[in-house]
N, C-alpha and C. Protein backbone atom coordinates (compact mmCIF):
# COMPACT_ATOMS: atom_id res chain seq x y z
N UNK A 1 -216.98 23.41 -90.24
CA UNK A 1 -216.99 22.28 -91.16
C UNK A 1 -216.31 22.69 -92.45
N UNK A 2 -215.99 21.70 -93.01
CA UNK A 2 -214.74 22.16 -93.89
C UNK A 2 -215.11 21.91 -95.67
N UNK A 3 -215.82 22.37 -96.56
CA UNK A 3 -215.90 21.82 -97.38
C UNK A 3 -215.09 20.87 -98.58
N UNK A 4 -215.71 19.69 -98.90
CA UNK A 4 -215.06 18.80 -99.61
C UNK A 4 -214.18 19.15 -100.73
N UNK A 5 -212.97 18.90 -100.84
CA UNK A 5 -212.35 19.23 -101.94
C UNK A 5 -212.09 18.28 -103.36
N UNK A 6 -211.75 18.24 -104.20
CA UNK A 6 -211.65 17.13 -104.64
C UNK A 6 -210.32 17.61 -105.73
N UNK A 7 -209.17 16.47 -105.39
CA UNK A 7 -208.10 16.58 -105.69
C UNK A 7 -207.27 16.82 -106.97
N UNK A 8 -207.20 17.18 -107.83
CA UNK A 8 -206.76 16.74 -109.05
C UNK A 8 -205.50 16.44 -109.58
N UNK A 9 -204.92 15.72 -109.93
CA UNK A 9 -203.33 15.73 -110.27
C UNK A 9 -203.34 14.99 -111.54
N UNK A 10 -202.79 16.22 -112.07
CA UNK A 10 -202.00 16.11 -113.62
C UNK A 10 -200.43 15.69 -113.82
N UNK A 11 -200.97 14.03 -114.12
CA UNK A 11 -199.34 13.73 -113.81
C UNK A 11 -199.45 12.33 -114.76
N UNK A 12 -198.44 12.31 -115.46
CA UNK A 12 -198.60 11.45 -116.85
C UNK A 12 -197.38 9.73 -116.38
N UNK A 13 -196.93 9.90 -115.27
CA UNK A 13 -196.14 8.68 -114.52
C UNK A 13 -197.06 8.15 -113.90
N UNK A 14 -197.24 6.92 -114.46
CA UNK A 14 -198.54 6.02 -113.38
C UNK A 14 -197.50 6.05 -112.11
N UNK A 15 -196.37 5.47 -111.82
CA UNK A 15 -195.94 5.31 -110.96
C UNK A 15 -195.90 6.42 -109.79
N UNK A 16 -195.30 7.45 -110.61
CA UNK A 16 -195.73 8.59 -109.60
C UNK A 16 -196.80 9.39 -109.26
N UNK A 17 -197.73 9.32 -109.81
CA UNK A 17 -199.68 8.90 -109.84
C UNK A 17 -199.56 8.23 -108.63
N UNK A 18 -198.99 7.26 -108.63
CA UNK A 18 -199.48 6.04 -107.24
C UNK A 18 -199.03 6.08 -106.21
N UNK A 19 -197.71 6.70 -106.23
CA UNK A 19 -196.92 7.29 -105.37
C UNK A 19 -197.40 8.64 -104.60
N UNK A 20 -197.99 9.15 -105.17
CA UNK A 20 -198.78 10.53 -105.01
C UNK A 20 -200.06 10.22 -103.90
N UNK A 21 -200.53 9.48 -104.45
CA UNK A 21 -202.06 9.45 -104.44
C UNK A 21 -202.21 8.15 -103.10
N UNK A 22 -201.48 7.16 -103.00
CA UNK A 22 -200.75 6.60 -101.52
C UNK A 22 -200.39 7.12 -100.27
N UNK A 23 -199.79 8.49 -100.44
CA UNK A 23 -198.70 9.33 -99.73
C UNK A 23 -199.81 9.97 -98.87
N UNK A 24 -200.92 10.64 -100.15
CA UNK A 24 -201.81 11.77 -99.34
C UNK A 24 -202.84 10.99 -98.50
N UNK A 25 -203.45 9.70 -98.97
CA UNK A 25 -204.17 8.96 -98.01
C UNK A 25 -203.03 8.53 -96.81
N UNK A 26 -201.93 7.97 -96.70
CA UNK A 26 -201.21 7.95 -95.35
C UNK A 26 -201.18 9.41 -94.43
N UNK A 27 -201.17 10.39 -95.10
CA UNK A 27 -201.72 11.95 -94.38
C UNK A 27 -202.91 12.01 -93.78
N UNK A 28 -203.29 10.98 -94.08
CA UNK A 28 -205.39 11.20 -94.00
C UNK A 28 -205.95 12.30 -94.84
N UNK A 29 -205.46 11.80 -96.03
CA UNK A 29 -206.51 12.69 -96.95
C UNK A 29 -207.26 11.65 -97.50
N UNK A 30 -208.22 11.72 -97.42
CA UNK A 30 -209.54 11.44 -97.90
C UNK A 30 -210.54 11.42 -99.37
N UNK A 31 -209.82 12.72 -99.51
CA UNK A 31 -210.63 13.47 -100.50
C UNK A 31 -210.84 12.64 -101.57
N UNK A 32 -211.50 12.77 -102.69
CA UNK A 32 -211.77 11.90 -104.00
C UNK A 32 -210.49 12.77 -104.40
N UNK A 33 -209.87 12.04 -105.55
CA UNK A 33 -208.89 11.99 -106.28
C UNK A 33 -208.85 11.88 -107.33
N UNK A 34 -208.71 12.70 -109.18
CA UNK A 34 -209.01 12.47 -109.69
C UNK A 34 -207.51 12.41 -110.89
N UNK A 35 -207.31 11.53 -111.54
CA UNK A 35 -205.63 11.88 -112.39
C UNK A 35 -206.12 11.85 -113.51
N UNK A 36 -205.35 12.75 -114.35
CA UNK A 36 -204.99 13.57 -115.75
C UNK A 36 -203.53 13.05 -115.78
N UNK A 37 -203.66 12.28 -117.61
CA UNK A 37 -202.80 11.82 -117.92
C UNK A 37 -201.45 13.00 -118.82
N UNK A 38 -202.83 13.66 -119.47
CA UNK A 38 -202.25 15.27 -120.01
C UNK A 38 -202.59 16.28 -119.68
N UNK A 39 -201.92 17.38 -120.34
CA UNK A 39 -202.45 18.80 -120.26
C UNK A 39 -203.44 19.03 -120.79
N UNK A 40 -204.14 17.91 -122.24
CA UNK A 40 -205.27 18.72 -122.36
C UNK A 40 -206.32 17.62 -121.68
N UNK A 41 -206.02 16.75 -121.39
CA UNK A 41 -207.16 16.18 -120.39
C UNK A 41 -207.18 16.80 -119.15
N UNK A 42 -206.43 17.99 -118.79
CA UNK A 42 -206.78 19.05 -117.70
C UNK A 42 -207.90 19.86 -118.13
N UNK A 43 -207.30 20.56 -119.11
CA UNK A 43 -208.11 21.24 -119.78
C UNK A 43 -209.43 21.10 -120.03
N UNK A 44 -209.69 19.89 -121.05
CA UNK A 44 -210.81 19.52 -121.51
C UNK A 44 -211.99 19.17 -119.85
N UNK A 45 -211.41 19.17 -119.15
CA UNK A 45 -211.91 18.72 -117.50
C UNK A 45 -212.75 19.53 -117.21
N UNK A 46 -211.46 21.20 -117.12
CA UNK A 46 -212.19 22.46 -116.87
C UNK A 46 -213.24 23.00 -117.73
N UNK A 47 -212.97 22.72 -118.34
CA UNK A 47 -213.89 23.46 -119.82
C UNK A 47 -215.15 22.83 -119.77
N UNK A 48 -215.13 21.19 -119.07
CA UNK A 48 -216.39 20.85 -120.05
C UNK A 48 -216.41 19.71 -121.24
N UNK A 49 -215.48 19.91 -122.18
CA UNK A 49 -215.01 19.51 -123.60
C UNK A 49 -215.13 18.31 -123.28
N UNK A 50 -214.63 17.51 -122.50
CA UNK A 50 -214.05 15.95 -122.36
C UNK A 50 -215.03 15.00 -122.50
N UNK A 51 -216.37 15.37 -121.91
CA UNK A 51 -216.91 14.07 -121.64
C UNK A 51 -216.46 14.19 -119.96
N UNK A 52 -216.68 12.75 -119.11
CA UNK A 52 -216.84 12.79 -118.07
C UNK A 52 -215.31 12.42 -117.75
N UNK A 53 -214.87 12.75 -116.45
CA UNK A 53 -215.43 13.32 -115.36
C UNK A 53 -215.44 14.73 -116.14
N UNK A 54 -216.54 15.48 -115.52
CA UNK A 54 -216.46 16.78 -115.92
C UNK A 54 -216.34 18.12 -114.36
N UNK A 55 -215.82 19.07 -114.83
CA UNK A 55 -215.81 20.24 -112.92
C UNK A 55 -217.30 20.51 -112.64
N UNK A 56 -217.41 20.73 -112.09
CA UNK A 56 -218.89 20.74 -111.33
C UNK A 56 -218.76 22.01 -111.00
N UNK A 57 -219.84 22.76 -110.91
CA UNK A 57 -219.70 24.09 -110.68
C UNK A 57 -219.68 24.56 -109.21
N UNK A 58 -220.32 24.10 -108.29
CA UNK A 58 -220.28 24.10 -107.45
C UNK A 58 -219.25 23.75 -106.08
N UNK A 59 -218.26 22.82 -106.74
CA UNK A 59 -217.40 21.90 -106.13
C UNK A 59 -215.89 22.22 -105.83
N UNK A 60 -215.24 22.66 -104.74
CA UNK A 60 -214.06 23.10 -104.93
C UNK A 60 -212.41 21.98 -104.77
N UNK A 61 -212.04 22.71 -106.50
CA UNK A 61 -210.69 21.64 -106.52
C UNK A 61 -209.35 22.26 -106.56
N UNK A 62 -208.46 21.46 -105.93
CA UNK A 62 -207.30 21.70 -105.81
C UNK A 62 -206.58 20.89 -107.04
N UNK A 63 -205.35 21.35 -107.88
CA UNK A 63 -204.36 20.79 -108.72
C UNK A 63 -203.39 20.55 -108.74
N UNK A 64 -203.18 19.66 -108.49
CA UNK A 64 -201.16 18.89 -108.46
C UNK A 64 -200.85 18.98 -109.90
N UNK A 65 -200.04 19.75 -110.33
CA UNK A 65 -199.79 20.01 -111.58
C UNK A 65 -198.30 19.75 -111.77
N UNK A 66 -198.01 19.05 -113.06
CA UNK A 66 -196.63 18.65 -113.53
C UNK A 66 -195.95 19.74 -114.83
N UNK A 67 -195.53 20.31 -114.59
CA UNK A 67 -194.76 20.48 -115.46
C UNK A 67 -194.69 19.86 -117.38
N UNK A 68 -193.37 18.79 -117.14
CA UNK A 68 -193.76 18.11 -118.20
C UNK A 68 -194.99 16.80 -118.25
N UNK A 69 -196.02 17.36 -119.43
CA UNK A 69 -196.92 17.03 -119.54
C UNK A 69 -197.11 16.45 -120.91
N UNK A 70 -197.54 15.50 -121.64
CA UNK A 70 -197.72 15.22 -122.95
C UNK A 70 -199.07 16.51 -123.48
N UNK A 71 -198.81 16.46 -124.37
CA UNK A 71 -200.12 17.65 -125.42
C UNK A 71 -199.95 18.46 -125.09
N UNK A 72 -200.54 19.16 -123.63
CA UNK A 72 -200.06 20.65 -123.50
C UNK A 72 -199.19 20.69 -121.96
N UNK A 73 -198.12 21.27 -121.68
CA UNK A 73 -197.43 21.06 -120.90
C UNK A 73 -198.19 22.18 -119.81
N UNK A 74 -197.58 21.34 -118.62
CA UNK A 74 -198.16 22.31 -117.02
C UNK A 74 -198.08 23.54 -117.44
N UNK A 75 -197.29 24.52 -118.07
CA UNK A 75 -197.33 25.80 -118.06
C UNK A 75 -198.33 26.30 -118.57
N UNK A 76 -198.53 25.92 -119.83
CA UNK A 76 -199.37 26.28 -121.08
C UNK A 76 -200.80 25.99 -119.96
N UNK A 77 -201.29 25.08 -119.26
CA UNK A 77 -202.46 24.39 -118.31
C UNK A 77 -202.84 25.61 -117.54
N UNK A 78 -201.41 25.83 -116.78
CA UNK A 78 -201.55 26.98 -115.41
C UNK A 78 -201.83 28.68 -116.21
N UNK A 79 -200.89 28.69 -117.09
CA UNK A 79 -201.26 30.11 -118.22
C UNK A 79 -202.56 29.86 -118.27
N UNK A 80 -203.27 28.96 -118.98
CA UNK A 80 -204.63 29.19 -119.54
C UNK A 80 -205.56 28.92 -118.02
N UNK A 81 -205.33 28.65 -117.29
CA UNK A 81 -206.55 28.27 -116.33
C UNK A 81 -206.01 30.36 -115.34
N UNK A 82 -205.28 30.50 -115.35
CA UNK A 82 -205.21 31.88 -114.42
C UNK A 82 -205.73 32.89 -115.68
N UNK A 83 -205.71 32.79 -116.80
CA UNK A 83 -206.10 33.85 -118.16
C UNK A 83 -208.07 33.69 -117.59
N UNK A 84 -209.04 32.32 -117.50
CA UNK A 84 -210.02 31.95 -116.96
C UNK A 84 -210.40 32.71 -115.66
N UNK A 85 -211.72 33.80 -115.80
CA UNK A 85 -211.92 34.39 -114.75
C UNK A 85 -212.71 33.22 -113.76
N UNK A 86 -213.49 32.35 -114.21
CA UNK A 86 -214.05 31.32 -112.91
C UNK A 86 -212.53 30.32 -112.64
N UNK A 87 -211.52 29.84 -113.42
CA UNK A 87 -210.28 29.16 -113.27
C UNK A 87 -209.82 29.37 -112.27
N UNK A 88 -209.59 30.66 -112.59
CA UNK A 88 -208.00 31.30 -111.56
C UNK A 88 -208.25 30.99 -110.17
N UNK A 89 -209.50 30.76 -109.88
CA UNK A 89 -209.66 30.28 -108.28
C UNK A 89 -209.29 29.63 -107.57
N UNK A 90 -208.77 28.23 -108.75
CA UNK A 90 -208.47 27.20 -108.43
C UNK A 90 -206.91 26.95 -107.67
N UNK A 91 -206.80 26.63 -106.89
CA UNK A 91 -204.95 26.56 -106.19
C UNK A 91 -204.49 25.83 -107.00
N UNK A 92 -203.28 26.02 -107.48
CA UNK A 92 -202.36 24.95 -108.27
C UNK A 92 -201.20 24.79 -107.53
N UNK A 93 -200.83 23.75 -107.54
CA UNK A 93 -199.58 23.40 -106.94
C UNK A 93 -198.95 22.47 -107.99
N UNK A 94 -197.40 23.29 -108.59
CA UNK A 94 -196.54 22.66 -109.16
C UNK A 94 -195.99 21.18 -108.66
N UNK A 95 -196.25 20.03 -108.77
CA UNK A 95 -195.33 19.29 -108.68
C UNK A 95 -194.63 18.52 -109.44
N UNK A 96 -193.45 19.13 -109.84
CA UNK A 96 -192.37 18.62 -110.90
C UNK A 96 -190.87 18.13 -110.59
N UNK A 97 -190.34 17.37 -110.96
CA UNK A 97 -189.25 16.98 -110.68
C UNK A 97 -188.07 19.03 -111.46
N UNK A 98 -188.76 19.36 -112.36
CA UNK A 98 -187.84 20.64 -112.84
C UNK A 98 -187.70 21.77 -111.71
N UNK A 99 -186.29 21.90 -110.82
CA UNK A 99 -186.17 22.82 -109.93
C UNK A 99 -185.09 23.94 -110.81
N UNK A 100 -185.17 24.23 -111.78
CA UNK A 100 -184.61 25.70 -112.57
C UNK A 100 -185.38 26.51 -111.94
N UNK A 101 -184.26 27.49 -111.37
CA UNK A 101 -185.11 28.65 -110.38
C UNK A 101 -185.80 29.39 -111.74
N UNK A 102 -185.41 29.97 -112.70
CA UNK A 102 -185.97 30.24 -113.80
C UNK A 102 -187.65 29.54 -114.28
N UNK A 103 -187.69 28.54 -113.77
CA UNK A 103 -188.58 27.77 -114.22
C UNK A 103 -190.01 28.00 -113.01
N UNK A 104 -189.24 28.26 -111.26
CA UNK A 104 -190.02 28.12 -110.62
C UNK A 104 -190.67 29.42 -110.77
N UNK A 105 -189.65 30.70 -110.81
CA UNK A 105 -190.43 32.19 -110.92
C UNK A 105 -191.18 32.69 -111.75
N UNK A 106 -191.37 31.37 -113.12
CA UNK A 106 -192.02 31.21 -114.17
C UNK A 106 -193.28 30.89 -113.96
N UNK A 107 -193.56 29.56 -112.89
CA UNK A 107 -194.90 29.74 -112.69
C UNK A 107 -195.47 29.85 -111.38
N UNK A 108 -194.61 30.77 -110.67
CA UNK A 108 -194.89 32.25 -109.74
C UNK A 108 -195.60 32.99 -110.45
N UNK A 109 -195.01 33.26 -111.80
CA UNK A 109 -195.36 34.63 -111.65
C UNK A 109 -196.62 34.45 -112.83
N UNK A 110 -196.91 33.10 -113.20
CA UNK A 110 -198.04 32.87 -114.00
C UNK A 110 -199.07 32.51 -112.86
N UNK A 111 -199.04 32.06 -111.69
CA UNK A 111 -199.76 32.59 -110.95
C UNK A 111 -200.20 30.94 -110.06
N UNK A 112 -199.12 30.54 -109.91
CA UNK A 112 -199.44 28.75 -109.14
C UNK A 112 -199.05 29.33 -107.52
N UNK A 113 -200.17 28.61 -106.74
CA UNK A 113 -199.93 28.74 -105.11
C UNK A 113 -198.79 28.42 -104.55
N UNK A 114 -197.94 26.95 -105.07
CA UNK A 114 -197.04 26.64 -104.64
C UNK A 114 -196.35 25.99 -105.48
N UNK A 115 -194.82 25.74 -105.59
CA UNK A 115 -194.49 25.13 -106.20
C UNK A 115 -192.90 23.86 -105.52
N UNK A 116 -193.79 22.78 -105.66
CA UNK A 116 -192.57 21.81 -105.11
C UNK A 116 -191.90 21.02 -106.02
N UNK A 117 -190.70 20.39 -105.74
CA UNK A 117 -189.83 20.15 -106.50
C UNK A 117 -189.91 18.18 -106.25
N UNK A 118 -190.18 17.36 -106.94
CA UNK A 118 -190.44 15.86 -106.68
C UNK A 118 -188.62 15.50 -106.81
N UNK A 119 -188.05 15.20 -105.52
CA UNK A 119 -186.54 14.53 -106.18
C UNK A 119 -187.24 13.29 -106.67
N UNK A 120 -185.58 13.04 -106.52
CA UNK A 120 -184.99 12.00 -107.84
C UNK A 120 -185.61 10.67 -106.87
N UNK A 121 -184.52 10.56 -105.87
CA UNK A 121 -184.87 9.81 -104.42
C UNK A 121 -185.87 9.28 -104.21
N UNK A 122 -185.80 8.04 -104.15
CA UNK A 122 -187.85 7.44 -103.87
C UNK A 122 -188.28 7.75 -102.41
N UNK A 123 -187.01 7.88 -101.80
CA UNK A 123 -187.11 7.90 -100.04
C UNK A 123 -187.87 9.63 -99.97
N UNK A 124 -186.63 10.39 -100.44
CA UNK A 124 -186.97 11.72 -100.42
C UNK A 124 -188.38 12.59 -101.32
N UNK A 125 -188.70 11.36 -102.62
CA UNK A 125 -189.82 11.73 -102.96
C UNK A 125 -191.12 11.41 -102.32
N UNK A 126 -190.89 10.42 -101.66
CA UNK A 126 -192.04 9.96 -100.32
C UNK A 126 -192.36 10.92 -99.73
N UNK A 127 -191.22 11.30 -98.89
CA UNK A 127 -191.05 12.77 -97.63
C UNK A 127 -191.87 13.92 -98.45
N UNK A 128 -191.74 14.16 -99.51
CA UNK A 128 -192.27 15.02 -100.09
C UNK A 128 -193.77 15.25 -100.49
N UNK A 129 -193.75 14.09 -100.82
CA UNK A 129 -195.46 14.09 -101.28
C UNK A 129 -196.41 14.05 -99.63
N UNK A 130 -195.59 13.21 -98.83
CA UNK A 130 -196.11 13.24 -97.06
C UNK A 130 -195.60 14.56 -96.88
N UNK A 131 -195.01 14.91 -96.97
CA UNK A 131 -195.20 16.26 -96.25
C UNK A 131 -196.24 17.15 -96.92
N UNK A 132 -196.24 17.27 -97.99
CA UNK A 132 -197.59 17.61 -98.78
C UNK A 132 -198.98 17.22 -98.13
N UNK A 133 -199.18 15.97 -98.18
CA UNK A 133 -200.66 15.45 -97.24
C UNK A 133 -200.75 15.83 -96.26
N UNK A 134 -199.59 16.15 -95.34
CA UNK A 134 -199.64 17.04 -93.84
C UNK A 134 -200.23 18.58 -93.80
N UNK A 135 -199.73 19.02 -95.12
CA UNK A 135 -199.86 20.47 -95.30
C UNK A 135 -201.38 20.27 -95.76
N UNK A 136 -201.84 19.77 -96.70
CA UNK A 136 -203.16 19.30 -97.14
C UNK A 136 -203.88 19.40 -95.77
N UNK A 137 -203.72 18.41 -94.82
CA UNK A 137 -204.48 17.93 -94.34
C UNK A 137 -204.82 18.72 -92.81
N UNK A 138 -203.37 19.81 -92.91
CA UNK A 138 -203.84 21.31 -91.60
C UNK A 138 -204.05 22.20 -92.30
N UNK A 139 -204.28 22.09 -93.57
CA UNK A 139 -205.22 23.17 -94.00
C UNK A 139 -206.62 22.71 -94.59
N UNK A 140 -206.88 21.15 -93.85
CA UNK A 140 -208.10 21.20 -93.90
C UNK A 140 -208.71 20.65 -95.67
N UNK A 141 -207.63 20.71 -96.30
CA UNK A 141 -207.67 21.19 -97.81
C UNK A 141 -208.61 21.57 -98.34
N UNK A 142 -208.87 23.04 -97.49
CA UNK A 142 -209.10 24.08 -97.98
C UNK A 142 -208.17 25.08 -98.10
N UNK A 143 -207.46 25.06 -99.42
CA UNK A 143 -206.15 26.08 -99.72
C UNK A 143 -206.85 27.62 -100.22
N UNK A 144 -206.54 28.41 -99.51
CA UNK A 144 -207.23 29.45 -100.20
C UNK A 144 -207.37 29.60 -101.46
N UNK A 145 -208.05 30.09 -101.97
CA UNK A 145 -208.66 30.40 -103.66
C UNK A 145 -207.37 31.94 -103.79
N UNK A 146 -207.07 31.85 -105.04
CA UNK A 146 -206.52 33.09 -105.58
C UNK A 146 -207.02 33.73 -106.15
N UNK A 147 -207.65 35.23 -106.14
CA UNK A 147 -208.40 35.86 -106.65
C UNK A 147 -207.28 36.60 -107.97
């Protein structure tokens, strides 16, 4: 049995919010879903700070993370949540339209599980986010934790 995950994506485009969050239920994902408009409404999430929704201690989440972000951008998010010894557990997955290889080995090496590139293409950004819910959804989304 697979424990519940619950999704998070930090992504400040309603449109691509909806686009996102469409794609992974046609995968059969299930999971609750929760969107962050900024970086520090990521933040404030993990921490506590915000008010509700707040992380639950018990509860394991996965992060669709953007790049450009209003307040604090994806990097500055993924830096401070892998610096977090209970954080870093969390899988992050880049999803940004920015494919600068510079940019991707950037948050490689700050420490994100995966990092995909959203084209331009509405067709090809479809394929993308579905192929994502596929991958989600044979791994159960349970993505391993990074220690």
């Amino acid at each position: 049995m697979t424990e519940e995950v619950v999704i998070l994506i930090a992504e400040d485009d309603a449109g691509h919010f909806a686009l996102i969050k469409k794609n992974l239920w046609r995968s059969c994902i299930a999971n609750e879903i929760l969107q962050f408009k900024d970086g520090q409404e990521v933040l404030d999430f993990m921490s506590g700070q915000g008010g509700e929704p707040v992380r639950k201690p018990n509860t394991k989440y996965i992060l669709l993370l953007d790049i450009r972000m209003p307040k604090v951008d994806g990097r500055e998010v993924l830096r401070r949540m892998k610096e977090d010894a209970q954080l870093r557990k969390i899988p992050v997955i880049m999803l940004t339209t920015t494919d600068e290889e510079a940019e991707v080995e950037n948050c490689y090496d700050l420490g994100c599980s995966f990092y995909i590139v959203k084209p331009a293409d509405y067709n090809k950004f479809m394929e993308a986010v579905g192929n994502l819910g596929t991958f989600l959804s044979l791994q159960g989304v349970s993505v391993p934790a990074i220690a």
